[in-house]
C-alpha atoms as a PDB file:
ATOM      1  CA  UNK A   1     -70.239 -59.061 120.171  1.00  0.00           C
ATOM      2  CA  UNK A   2     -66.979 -59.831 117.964  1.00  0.00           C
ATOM      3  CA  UNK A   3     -68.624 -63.440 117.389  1.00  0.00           C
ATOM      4  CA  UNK A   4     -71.791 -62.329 116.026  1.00  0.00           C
ATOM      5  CA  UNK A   5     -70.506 -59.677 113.854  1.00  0.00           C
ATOM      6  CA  UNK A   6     -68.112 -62.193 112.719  1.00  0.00           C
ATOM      7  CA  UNK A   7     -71.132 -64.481 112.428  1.00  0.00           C
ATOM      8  CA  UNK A   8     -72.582 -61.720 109.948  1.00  0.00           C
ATOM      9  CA  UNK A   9     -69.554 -61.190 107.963  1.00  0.00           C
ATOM     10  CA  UNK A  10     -69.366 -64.791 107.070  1.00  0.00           C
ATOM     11  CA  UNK A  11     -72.922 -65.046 106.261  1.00  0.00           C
ATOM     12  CA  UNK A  12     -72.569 -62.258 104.101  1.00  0.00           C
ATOM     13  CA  UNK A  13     -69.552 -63.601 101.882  1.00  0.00           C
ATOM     14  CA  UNK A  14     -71.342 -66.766 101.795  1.00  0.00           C
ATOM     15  CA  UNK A  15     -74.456 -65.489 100.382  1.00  0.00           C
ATOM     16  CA  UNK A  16     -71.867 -63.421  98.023  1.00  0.00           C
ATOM     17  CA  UNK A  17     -70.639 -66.530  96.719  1.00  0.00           C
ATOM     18  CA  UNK A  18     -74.039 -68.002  96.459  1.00  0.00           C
ATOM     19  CA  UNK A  19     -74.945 -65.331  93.886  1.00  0.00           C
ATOM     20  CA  UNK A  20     -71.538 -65.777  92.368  1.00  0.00           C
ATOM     21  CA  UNK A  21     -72.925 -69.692  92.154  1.00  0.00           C
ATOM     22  CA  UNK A  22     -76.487 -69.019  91.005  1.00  0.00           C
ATOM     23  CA  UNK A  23     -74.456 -66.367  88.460  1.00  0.00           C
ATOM     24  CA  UNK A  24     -72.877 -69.017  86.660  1.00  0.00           C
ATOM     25  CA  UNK A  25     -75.939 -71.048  86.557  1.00  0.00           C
ATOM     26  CA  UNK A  26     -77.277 -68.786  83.914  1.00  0.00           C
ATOM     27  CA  UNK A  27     -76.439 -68.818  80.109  1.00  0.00           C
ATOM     28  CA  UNK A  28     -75.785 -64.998  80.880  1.00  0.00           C
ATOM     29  CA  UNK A  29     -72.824 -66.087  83.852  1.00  0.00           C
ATOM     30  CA  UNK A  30     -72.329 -69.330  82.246  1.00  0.00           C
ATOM     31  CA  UNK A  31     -73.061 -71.886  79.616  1.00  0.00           C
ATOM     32  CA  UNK A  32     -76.506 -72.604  79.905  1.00  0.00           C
ATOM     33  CA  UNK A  33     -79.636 -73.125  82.739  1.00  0.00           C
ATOM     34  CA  UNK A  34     -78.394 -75.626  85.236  1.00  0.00           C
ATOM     35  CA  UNK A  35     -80.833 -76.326  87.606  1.00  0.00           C
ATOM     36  CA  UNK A  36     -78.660 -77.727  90.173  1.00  0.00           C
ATOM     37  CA  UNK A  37     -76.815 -75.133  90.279  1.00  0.00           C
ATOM     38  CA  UNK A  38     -79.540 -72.743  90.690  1.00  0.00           C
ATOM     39  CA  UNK A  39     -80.787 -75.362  94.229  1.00  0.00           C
ATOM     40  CA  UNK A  40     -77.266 -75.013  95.357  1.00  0.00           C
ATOM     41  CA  UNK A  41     -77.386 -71.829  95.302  1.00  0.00           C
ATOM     42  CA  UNK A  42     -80.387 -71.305  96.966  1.00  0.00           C
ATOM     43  CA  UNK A  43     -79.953 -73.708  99.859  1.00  0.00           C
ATOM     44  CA  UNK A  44     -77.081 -71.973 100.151  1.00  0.00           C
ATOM     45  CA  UNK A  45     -78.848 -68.178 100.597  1.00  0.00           C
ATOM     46  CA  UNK A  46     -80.841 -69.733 102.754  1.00  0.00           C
ATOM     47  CA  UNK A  47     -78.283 -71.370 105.456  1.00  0.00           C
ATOM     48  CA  UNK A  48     -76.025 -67.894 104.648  1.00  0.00           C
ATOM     49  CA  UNK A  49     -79.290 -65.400 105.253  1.00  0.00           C
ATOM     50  CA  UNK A  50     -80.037 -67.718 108.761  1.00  0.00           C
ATOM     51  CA  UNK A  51     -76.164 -66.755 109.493  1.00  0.00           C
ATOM     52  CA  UNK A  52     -76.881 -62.858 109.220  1.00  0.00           C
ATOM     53  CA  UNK A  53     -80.360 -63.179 110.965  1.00  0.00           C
ATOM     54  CA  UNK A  54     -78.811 -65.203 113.987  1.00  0.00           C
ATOM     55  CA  UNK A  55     -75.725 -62.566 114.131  1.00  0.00           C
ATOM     56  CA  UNK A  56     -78.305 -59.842 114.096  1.00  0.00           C
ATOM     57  CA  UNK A  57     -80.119 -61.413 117.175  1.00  0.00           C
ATOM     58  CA  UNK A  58     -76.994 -61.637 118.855  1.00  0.00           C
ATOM     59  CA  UNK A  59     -76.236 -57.785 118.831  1.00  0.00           C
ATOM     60  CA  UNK A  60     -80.060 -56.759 119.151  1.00  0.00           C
ATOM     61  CA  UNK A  61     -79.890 -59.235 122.362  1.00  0.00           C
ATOM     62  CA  UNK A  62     -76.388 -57.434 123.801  1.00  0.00           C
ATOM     63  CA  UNK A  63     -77.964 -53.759 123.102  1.00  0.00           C
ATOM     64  CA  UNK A  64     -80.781 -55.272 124.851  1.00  0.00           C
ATOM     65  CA  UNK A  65     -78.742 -56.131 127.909  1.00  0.00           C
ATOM     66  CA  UNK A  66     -77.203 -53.220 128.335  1.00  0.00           C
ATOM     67  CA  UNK A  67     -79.901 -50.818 128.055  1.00  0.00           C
ATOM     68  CA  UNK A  68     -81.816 -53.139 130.815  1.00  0.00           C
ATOM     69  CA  UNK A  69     -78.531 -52.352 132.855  1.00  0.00           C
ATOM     70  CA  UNK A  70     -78.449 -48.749 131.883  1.00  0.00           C
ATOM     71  CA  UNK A  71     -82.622 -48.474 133.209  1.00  0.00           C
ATOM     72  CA  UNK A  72     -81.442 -50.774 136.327  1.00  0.00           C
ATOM     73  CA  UNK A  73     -78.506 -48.234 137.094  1.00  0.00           C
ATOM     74  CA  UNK A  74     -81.287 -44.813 136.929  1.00  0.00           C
ATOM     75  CA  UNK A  75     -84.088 -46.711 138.446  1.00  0.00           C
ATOM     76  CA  UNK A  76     -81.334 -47.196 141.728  1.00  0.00           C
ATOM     77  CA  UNK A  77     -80.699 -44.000 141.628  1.00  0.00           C
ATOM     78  CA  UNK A  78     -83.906 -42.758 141.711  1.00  0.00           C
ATOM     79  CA  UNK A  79     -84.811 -44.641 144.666  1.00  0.00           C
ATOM     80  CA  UNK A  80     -82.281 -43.750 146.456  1.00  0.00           C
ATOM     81  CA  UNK A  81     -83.054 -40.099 146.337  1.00  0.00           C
ATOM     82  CA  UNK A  82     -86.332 -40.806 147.225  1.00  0.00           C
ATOM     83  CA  UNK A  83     -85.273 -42.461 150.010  1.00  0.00           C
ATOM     84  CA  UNK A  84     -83.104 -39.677 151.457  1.00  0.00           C
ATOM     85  CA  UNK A  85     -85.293 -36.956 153.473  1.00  0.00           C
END
């Protein structure tokens, strides 16, 4: 779980510094429309959004685990009263 929240945190301050990158690619951020800058930047988004998404996964996948043990757990304990006369 710490790995894939880690995974998001990085993902996050990368895409932070993407914008900070496609910021300065701007006559507004910097000194004029670089285009490079601006493809950079958006590979860049793109590898740090896959980062989040994969993080996200992760957790969704763990939550899933343990509610599968959590319905394992009842289900046992159901048949066990079932079984008892």
């Amino acid at each position: 779980m710490i790995l894939h929240r880690t995974l998001q945190v990085v993902g996050v301050l990368a895409l932070l510094m993407c914008l900070n990158l496609a910021w300065g690619a701007t006559p507004w951020g910097g000194e004029g429309w670089s285009r490079a800058r601006m493809l950079y930047a958006g590979a860049g988004a793109v590898s740090a959004l896959a980062l989040i998404a994969i993080g996200g996964l992760g957790v969704a996948l763990k939550r899933a685990e343990a509610r599968a043990e959590a319905l394992a757990a009842a289900l046992s304990r159901i048949e066990d009263m079932l079984r008892r006369p």
